[in-house]
Structure formats: structure tokens, C-alpha cells
N, C-alpha and C. Protein backbone atom coordinates (compact mmCIF):
# COMPACT_ATOMS: atom_id res chain seq x y z
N UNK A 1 63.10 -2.84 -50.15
CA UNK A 1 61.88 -2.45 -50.78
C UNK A 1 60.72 -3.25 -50.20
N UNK A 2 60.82 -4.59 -50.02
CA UNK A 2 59.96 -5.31 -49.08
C UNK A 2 59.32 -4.80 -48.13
N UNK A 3 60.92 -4.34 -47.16
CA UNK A 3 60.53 -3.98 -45.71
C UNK A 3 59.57 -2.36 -46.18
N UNK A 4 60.04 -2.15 -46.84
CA UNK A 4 59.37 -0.84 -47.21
C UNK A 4 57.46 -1.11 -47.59
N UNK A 5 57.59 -2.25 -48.36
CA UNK A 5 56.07 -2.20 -48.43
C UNK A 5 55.41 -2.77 -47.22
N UNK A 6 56.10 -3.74 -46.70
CA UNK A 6 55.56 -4.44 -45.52
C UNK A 6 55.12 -3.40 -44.61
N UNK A 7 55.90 -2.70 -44.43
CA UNK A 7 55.94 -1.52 -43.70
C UNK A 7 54.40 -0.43 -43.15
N UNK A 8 54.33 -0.02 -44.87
CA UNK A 8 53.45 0.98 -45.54
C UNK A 8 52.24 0.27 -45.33
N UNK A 9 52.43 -1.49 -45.66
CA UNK A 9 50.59 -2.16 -45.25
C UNK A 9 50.32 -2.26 -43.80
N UNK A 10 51.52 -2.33 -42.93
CA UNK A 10 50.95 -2.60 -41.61
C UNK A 10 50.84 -1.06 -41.42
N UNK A 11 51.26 0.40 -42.02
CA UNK A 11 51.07 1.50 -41.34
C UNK A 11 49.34 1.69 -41.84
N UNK A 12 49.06 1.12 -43.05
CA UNK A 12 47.55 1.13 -43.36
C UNK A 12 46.27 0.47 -43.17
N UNK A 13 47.21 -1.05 -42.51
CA UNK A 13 46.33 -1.84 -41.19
C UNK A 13 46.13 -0.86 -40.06
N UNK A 14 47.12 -0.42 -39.43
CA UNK A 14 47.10 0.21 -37.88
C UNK A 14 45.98 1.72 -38.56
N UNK A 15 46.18 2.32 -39.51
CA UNK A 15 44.73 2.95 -39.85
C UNK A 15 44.01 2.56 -39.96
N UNK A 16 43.41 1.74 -40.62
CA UNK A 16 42.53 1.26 -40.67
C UNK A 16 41.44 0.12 -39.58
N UNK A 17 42.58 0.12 -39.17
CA UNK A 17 42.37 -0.70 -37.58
C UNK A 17 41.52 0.71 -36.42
N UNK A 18 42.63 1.65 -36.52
CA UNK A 18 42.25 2.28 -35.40
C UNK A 18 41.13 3.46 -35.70
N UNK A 19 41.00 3.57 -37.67
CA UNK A 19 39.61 4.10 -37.54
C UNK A 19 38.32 3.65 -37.72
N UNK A 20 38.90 2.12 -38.04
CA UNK A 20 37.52 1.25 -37.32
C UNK A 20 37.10 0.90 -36.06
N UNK A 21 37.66 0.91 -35.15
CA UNK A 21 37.91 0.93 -33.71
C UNK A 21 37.16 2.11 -33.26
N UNK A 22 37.73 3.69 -34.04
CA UNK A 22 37.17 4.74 -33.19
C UNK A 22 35.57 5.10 -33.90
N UNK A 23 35.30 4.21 -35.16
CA UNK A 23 34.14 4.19 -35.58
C UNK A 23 33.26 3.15 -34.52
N UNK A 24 33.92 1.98 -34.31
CA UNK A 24 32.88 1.05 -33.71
C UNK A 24 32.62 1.59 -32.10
N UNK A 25 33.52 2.61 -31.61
CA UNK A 25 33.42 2.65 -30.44
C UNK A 25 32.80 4.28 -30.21
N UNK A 26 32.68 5.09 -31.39
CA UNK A 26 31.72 6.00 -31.48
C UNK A 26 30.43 5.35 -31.62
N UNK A 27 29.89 4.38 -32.21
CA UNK A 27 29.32 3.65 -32.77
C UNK A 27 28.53 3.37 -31.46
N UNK A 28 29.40 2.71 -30.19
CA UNK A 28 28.74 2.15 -29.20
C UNK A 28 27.85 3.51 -28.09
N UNK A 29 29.13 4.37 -28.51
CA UNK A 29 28.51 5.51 -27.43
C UNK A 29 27.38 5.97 -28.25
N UNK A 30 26.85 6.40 -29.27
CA UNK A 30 25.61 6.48 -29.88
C UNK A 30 24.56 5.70 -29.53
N UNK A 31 25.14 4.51 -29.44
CA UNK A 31 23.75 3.25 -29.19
C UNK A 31 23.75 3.31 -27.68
N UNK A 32 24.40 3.57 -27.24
CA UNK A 32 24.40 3.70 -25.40
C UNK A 32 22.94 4.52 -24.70
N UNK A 33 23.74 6.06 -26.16
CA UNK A 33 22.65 6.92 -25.19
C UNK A 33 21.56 7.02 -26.33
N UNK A 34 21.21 5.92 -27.14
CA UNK A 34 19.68 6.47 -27.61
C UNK A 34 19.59 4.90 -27.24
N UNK A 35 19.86 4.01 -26.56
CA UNK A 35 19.45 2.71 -26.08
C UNK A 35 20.05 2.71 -24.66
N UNK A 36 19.21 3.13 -23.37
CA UNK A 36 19.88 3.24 -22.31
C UNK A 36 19.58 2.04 -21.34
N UNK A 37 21.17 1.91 -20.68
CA UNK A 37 20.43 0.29 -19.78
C UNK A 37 19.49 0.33 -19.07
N UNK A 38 19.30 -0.69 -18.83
CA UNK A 38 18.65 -1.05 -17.31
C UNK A 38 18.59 -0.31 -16.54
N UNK A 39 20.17 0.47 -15.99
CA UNK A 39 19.92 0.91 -14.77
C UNK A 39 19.67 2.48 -15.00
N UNK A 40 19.94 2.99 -15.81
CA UNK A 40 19.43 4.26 -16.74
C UNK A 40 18.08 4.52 -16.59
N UNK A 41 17.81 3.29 -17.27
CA UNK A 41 16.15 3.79 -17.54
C UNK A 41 15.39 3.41 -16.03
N UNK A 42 16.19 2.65 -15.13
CA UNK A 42 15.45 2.62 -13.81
C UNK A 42 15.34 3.86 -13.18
N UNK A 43 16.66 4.82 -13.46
CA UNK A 43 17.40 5.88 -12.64
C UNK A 43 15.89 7.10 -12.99
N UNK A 44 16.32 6.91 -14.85
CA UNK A 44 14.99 7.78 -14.95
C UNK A 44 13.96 8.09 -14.18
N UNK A 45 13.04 6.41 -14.60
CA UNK A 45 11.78 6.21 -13.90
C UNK A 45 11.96 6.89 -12.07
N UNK A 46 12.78 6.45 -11.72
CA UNK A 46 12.55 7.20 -10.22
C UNK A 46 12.71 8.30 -10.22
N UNK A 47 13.24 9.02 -10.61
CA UNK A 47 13.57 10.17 -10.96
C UNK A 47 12.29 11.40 -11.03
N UNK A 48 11.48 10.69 -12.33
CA UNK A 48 9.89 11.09 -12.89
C UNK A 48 8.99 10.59 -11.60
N UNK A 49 8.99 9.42 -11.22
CA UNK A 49 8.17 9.04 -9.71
C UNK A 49 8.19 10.32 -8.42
N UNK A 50 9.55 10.25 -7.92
CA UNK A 50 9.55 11.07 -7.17
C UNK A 50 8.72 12.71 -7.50
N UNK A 51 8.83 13.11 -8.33
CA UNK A 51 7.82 14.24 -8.75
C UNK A 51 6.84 14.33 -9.27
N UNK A 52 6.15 12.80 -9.37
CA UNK A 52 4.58 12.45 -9.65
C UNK A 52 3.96 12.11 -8.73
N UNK A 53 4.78 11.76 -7.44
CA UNK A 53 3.73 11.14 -6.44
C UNK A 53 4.21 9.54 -5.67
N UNK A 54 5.12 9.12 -6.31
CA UNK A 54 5.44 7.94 -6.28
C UNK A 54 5.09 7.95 -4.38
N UNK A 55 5.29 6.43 -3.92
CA UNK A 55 4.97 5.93 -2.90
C UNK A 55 5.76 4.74 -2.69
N UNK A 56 5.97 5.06 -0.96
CA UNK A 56 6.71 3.73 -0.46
C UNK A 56 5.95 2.52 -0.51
N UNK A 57 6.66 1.00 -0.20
CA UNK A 57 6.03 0.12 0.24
C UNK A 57 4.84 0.13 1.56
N UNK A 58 5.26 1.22 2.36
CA UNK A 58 4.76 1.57 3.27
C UNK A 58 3.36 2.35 3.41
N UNK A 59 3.91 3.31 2.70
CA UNK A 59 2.85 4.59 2.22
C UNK A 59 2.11 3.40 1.03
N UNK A 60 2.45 2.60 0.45
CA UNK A 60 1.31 1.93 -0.21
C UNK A 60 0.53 1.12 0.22
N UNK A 61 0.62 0.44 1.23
CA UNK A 61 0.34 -0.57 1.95
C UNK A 61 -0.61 0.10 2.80
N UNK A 62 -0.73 1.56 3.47
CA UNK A 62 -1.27 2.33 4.14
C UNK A 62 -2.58 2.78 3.34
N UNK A 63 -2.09 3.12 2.02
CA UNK A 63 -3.45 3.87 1.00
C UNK A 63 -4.06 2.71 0.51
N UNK A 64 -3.46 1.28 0.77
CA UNK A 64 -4.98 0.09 0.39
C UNK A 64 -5.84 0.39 1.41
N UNK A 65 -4.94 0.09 2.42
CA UNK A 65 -5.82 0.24 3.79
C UNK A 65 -6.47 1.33 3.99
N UNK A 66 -6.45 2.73 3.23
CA UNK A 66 -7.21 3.33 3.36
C UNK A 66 -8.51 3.59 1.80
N UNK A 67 -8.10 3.29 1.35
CA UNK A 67 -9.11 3.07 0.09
C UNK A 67 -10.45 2.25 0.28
N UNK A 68 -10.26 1.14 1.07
CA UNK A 68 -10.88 0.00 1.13
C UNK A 68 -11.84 0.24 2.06
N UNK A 69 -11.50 0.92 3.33
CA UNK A 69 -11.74 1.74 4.43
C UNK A 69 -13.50 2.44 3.91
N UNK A 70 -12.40 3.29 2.80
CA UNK A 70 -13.68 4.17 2.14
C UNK A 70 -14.92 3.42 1.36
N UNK A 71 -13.90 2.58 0.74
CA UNK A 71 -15.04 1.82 -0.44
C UNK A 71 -16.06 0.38 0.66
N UNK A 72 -15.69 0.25 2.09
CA UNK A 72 -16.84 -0.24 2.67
C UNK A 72 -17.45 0.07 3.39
N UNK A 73 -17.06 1.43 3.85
CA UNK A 73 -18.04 2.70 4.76
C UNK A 73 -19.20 3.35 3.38
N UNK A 74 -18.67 3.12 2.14
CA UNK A 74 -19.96 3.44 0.74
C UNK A 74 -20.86 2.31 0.85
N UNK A 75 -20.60 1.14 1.19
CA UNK A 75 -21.34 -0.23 1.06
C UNK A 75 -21.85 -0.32 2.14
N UNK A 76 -22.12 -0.02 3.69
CA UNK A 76 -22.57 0.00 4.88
C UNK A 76 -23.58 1.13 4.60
N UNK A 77 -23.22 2.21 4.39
CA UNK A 77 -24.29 3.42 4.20
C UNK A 77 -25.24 3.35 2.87
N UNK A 78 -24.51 2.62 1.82
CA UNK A 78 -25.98 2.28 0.82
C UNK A 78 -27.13 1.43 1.45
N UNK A 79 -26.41 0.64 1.88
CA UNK A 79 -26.81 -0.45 2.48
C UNK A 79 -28.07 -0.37 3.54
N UNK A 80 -27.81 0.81 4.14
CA UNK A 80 -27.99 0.95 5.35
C UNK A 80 -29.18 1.94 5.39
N UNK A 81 -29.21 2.16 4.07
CA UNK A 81 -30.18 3.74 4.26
C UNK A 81 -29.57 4.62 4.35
N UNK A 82 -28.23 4.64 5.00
CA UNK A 82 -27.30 6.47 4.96
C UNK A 82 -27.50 7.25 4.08
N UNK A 83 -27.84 7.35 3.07
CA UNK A 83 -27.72 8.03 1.75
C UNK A 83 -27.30 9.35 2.04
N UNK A 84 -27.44 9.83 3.23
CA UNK A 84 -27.02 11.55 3.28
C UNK A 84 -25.73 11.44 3.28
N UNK A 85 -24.42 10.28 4.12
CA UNK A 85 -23.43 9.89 4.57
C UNK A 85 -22.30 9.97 3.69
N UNK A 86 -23.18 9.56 2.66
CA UNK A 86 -22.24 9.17 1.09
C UNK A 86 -21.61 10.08 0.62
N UNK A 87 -22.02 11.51 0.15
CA UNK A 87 -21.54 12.64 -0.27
C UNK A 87 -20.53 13.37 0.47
N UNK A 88 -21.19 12.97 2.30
CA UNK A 88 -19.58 13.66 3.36
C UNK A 88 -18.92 12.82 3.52
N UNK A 89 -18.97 11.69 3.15
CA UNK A 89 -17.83 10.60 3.73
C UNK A 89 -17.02 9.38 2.52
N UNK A 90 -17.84 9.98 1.89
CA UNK A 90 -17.46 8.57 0.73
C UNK A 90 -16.79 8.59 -0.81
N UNK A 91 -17.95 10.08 -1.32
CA UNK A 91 -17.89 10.53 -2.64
C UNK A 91 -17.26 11.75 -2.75
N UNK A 92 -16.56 11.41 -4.19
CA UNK A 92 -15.85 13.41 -4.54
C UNK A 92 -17.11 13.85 -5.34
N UNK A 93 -17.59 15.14 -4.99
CA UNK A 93 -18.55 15.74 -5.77
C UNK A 93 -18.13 16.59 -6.70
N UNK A 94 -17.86 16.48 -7.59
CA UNK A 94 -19.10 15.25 -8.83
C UNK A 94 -18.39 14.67 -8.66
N UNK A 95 -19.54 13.06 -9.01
CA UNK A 95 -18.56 11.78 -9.59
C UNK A 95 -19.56 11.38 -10.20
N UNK A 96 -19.05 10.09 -10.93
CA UNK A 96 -19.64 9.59 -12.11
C UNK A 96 -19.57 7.80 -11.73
N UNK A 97 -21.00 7.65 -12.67
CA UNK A 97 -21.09 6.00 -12.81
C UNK A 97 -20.21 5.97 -14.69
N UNK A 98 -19.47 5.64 -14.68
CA UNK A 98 -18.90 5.29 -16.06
C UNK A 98 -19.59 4.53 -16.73
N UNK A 99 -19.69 3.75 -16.20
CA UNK A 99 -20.06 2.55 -17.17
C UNK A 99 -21.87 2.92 -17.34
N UNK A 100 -22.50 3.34 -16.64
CA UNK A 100 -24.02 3.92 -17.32
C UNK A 100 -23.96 5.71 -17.75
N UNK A 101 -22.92 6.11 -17.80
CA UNK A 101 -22.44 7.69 -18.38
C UNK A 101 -23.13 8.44 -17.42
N UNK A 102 -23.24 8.46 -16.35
CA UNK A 102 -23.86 9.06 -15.33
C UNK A 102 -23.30 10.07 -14.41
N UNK A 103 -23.23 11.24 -14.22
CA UNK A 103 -22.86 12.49 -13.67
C UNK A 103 -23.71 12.87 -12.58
N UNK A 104 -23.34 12.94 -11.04
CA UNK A 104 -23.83 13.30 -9.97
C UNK A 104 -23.46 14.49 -9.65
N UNK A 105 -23.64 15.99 -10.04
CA UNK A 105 -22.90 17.22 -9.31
C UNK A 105 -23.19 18.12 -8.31
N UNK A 106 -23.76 17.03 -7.72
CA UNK A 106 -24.39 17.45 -6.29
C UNK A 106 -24.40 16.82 -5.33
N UNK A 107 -24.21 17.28 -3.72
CA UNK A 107 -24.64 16.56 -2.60
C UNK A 107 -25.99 16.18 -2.76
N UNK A 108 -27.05 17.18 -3.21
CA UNK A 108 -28.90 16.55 -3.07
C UNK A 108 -28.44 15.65 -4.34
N UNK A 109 -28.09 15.92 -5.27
CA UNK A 109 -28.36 14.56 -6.31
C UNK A 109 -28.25 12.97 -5.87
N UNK A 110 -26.64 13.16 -5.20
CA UNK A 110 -25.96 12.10 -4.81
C UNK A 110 -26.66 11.45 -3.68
N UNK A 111 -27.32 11.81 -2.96
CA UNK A 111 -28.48 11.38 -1.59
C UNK A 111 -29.74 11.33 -1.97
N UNK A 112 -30.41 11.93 -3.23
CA UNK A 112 -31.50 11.48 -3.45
C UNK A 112 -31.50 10.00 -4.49
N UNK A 113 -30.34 9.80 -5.11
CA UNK A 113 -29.75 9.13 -6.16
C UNK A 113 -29.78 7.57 -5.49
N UNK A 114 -29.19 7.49 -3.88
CA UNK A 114 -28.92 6.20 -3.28
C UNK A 114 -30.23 6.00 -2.25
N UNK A 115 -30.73 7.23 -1.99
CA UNK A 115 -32.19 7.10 -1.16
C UNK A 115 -33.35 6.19 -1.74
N UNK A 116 -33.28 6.42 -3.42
CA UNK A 116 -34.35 6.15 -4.73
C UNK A 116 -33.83 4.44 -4.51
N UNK A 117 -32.36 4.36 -4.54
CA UNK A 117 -31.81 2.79 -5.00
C UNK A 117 -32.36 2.14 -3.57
N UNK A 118 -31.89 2.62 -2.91
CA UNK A 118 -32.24 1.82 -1.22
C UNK A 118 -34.32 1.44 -1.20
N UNK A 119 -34.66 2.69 -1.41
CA UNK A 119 -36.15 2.03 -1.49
C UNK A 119 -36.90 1.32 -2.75
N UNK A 120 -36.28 1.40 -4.11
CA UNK A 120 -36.34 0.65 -5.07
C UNK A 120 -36.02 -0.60 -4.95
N UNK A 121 -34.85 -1.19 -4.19
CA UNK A 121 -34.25 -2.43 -4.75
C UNK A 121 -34.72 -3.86 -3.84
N UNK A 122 -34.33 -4.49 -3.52
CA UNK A 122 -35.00 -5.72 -2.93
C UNK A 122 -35.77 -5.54 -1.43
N UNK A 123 -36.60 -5.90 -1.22
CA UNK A 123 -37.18 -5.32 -0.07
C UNK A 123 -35.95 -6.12 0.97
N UNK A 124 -36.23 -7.73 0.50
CA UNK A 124 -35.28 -8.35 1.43
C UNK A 124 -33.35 -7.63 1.65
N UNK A 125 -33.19 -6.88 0.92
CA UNK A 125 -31.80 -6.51 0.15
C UNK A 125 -31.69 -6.32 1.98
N UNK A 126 -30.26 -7.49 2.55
CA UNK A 126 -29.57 -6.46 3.89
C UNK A 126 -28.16 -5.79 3.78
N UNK A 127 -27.69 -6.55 2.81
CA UNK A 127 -25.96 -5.87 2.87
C UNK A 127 -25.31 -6.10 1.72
N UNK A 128 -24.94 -5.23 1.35
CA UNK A 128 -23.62 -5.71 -0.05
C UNK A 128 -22.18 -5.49 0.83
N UNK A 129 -21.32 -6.35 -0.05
CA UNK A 129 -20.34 -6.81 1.18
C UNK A 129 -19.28 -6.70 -0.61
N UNK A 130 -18.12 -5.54 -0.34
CA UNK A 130 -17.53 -5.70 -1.44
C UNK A 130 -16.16 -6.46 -1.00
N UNK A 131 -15.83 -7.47 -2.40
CA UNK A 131 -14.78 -8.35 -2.56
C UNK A 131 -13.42 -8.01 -2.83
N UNK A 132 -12.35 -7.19 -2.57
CA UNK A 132 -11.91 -6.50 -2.95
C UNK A 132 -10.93 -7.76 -4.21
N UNK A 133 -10.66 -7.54 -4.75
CA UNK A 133 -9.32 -8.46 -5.98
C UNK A 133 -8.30 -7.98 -6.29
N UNK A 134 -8.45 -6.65 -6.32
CA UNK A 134 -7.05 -5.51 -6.48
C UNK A 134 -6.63 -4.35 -5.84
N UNK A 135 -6.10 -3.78 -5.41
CA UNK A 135 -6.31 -2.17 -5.25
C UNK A 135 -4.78 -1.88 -5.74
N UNK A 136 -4.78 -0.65 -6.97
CA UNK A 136 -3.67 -0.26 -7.67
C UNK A 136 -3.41 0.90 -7.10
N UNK A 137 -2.49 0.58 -6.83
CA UNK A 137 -2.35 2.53 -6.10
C UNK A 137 -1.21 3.65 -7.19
N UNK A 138 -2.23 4.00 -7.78
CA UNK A 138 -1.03 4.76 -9.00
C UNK A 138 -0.77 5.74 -8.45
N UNK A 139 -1.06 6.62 -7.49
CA UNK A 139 0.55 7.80 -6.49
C UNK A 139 -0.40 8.15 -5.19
N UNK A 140 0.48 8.97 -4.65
CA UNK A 140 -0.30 9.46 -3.23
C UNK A 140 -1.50 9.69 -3.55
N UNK A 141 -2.22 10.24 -4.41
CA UNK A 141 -3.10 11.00 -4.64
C UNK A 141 -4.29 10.64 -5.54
N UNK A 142 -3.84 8.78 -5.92
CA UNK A 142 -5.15 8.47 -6.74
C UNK A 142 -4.72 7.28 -6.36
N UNK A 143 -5.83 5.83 -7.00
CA UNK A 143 -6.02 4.53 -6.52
C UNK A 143 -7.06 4.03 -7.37
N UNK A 144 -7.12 2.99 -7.73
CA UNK A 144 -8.14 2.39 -8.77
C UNK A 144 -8.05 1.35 -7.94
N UNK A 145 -9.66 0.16 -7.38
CA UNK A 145 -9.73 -0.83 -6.90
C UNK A 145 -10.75 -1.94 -7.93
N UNK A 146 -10.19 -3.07 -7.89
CA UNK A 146 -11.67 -3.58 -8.83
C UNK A 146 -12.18 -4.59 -7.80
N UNK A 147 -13.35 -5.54 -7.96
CA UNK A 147 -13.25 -7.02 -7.35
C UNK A 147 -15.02 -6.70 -8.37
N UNK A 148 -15.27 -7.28 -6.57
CA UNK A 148 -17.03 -7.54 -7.22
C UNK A 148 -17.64 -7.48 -5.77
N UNK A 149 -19.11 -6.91 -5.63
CA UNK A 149 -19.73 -7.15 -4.52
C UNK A 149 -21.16 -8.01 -4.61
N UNK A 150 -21.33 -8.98 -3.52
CA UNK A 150 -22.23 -9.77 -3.37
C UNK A 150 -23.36 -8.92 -2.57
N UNK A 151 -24.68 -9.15 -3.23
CA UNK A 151 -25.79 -8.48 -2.09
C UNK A 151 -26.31 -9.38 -1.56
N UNK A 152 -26.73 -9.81 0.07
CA UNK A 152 -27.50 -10.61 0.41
C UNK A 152 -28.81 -10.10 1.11
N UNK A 153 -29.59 -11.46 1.41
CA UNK A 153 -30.81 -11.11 2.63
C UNK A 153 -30.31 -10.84 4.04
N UNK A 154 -31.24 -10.81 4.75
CA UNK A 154 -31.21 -10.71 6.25
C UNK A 154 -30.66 -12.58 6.48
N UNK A 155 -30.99 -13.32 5.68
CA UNK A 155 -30.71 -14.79 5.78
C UNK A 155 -29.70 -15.58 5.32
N UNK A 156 -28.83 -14.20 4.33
CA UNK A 156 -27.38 -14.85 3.81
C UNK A 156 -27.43 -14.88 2.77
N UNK A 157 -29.19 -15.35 1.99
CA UNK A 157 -29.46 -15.61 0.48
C UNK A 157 -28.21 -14.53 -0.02
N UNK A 158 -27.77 -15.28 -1.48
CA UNK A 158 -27.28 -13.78 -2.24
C UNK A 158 -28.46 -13.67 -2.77
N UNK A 159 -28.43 -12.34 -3.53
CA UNK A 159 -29.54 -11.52 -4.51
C UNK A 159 -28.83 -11.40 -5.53
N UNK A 160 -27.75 -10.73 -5.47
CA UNK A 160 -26.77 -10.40 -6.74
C UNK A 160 -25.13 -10.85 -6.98
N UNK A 161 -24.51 -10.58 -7.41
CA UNK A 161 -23.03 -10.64 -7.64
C UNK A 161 -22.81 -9.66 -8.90
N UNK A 162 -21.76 -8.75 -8.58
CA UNK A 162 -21.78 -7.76 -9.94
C UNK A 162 -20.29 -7.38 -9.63
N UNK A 163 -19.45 -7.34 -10.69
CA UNK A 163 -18.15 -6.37 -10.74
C UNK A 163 -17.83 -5.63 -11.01
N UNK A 164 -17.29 -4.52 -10.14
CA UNK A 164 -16.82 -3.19 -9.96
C UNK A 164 -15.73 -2.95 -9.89
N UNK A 165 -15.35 -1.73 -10.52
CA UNK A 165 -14.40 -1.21 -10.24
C UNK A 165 -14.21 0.18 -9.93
N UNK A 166 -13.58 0.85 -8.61
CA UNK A 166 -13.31 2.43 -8.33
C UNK A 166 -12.30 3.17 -8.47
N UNK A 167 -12.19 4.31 -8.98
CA UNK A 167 -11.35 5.08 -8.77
C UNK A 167 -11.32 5.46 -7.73
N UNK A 168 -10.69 6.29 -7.11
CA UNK A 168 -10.60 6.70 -5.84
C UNK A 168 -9.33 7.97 -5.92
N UNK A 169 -9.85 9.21 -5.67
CA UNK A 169 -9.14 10.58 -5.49
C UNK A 169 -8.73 10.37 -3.89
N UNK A 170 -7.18 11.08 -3.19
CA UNK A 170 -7.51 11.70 -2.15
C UNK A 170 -7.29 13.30 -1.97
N UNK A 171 -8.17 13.47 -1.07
CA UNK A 171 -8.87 14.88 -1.31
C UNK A 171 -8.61 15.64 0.38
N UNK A 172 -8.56 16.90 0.60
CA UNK A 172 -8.16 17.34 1.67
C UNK A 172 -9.19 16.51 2.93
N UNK A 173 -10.09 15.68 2.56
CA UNK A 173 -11.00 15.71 3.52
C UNK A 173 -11.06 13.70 3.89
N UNK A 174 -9.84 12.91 3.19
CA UNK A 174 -9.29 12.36 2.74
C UNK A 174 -10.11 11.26 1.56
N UNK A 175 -9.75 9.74 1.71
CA UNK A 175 -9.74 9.29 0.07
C UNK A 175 -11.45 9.48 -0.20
N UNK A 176 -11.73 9.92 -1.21
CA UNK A 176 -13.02 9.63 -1.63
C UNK A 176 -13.31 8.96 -3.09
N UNK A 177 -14.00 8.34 -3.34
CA UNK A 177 -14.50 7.97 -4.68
C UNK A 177 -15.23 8.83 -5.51
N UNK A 178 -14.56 8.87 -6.97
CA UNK A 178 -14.81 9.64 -7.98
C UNK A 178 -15.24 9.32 -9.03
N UNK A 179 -15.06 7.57 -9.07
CA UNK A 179 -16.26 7.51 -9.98
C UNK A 179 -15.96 5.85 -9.86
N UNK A 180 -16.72 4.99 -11.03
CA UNK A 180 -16.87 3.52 -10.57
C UNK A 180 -17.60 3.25 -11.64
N UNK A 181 -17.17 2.18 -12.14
CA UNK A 181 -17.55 1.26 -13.02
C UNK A 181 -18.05 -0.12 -12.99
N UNK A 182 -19.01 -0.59 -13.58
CA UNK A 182 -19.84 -1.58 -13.48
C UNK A 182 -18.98 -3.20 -14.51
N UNK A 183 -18.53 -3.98 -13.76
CA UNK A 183 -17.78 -4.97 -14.93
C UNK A 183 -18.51 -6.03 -14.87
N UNK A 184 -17.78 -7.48 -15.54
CA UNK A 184 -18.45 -8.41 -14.94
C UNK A 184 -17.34 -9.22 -13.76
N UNK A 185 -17.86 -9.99 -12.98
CA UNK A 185 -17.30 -10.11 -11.54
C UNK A 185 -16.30 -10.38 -11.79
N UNK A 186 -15.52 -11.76 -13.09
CA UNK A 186 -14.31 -11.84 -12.97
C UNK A 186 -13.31 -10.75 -13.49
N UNK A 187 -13.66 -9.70 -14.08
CA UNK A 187 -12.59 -8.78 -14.26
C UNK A 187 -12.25 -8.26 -13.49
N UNK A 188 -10.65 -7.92 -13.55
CA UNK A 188 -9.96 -7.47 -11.86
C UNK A 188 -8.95 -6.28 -12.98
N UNK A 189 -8.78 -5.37 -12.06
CA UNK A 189 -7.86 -4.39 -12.75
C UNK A 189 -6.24 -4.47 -12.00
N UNK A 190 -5.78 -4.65 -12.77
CA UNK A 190 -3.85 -5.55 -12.34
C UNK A 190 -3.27 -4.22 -12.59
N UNK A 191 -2.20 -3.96 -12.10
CA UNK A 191 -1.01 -2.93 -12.19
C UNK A 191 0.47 -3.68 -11.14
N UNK A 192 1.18 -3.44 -12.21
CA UNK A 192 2.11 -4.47 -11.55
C UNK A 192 3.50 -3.35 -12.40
N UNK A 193 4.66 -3.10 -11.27
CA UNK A 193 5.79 -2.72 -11.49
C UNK A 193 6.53 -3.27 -12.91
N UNK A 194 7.36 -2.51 -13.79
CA UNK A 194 7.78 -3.07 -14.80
C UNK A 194 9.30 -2.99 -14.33
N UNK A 195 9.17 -2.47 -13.19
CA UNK A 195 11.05 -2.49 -12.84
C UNK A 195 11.43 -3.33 -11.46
């Protein structure tokens, strides 16, 4: 009668064992897939990249170099008097000053807009020279840069220091700027991998 009960408790351990077991281990596969690892949620993310645009080390390293390209061929031709230059070479039409809510939807706007600034602003004004601090390249096809640009004289004086930041579209005719914001110099716009 012993062996008999002894029996009956270990046959209701080994149940109880093995439908806690197939509870804790249903249990895990639930938490698996509504909590996915590391390499899951990496698999994802590339996954979604590849059909957003994502970019090599290479191909990124290429679109600073070409962003920057753009954003100091805009600073030579303000600079310079170009003002016609800006709209074929520099700017997406329309673009916008953000930070003063400002809408350009025109080539004549956009050239009479930097023609007005060039003969308005310091007589001495010879060059703004931009600093670059970041350039984020969020996919083939867009780029945000911040830093700050210094204006000087013909003598080096500065005149100004102000911080900016650009968006930057590329466009069949390639990268152009689409709009730009006015900060103060030390703000820098960071984008940094989470994987």
C-alpha cells in the first residue's frame, strides 16, 4: 500500500513536473517572440534599411563628401555675389529658412533673396567659410549637416559666427539643399547607430 502511494505521488510529481515544464517552456517561447533578441531585432532593422535607402560605409563616406561639396559651393556663391548660381547648383526649389518660417518657390525669389543679402550686409563682408561638426546621412537620398559658419573681412576680421544646420535632398540633378536652420554655434545635430 506504501509502494502504492509512493507510487501515485511520484506519478503526480512527474505531472506536475512536466506540466510545469511545458508551461514554463511555452512560457519562454511567448516571451521570445514578443521580446526578440539582439540578433532579431538587428536582422529586422536591416531588413527595413535595405528598402529605405540604407547605405554603405562607403556610399556614406561618399554622400559627406558630397553634401559638404554642396553646402560650400552655397557659401562661395553667397559670398561671392553668385546669387543666380544658388538655385542651379545649390538649392531644391522651394526651400525654406526654418528657423525664420521662410518659403522661397522660386528661382527669381531665391536670386533676388541672396542678391538683397549680398548688397545689404557688411560692405567689408569677404567670405563665410562653413564649419562643418556633423553630417548625418539618414539614406541615399537625404542628409542633415549642422556646425556653424564664420564671416570674415578681406583682412581675416570675423564679422559674425552663427549656427546652422541643413537638410540636404538628393535630387536627379544631384545633392541640393532644402532647407536650413539658424542655431546657436554650439549646437551640432548627432545621429549615431543604435546597433
Amino acid at each position: 500500500m506504501n509502494n502504492m502511494n509512493n507510487m501515485n505521488k511520484m506519478n503526480k510529481v512527474w505531472v506536475s513536473l512536466s506540466i510545469g515544464l511545458g508551461l514554463c517552456l511555452s512560457g519562454i517561447l511567448v516571451f521570445a517572440q514578443t521580446n526578440p533578441s539582439a540578433e532579431q531585432e538587428r536582422a529586422a532593422v536591416e531588413a527595413i534599411n535595405q528598402l529605405r535607402g540604407a547605405v554603405s560605409a562607403a556610399e556614406e563616406a561618399l554622400i559627406r563628401e558630397q553634401v559638404l561639396h554642396v553646402v560650400d559651393k552655397y557659401y562661395e556663391y553667397a559670398a561671392t555675389g553668385q546669387a543666380e548660381r544658388i538655385p542651379a547648383e545649390t538649392h531644391l526649389i522651394p526651400w525654406m529658412i526654418l528657423s525664420r518660417n521662410e518659403v522661397y518657390d522660386s528661382v527669381e525669389e531665391t536670386v533676388a533673396r541672396y542678391a538683397e543679402r549680398r548688397r545689404t550686409g557688411p560692405a567689408n563682408w569677404s567670405k563665410s567659410t562653413y564649419n562643418a561638426r556633423n553630417v548625418c546621412v539618414l539614406s541615399d537620398s537625404s542628409a542633415i549637416t549642422s556646425g556653424y559658419n564664420v564671416r570674415t573681412t578681406t583682412d581675416g576680421d570675423i564679422l559674425s559666427v552663427e549656427g546652422v544646420a541643413y537638410i540636404l535632398m538628393k535630387t536627379r540633378d544631384g545633392w541640393r539643399i532644402a532647407a536650413f536652420s539658424g542655431t546657436t554655434p554650439q549646437k551640432v545635430i548627432r545621429c549615431a547607430d543604435e546597433y
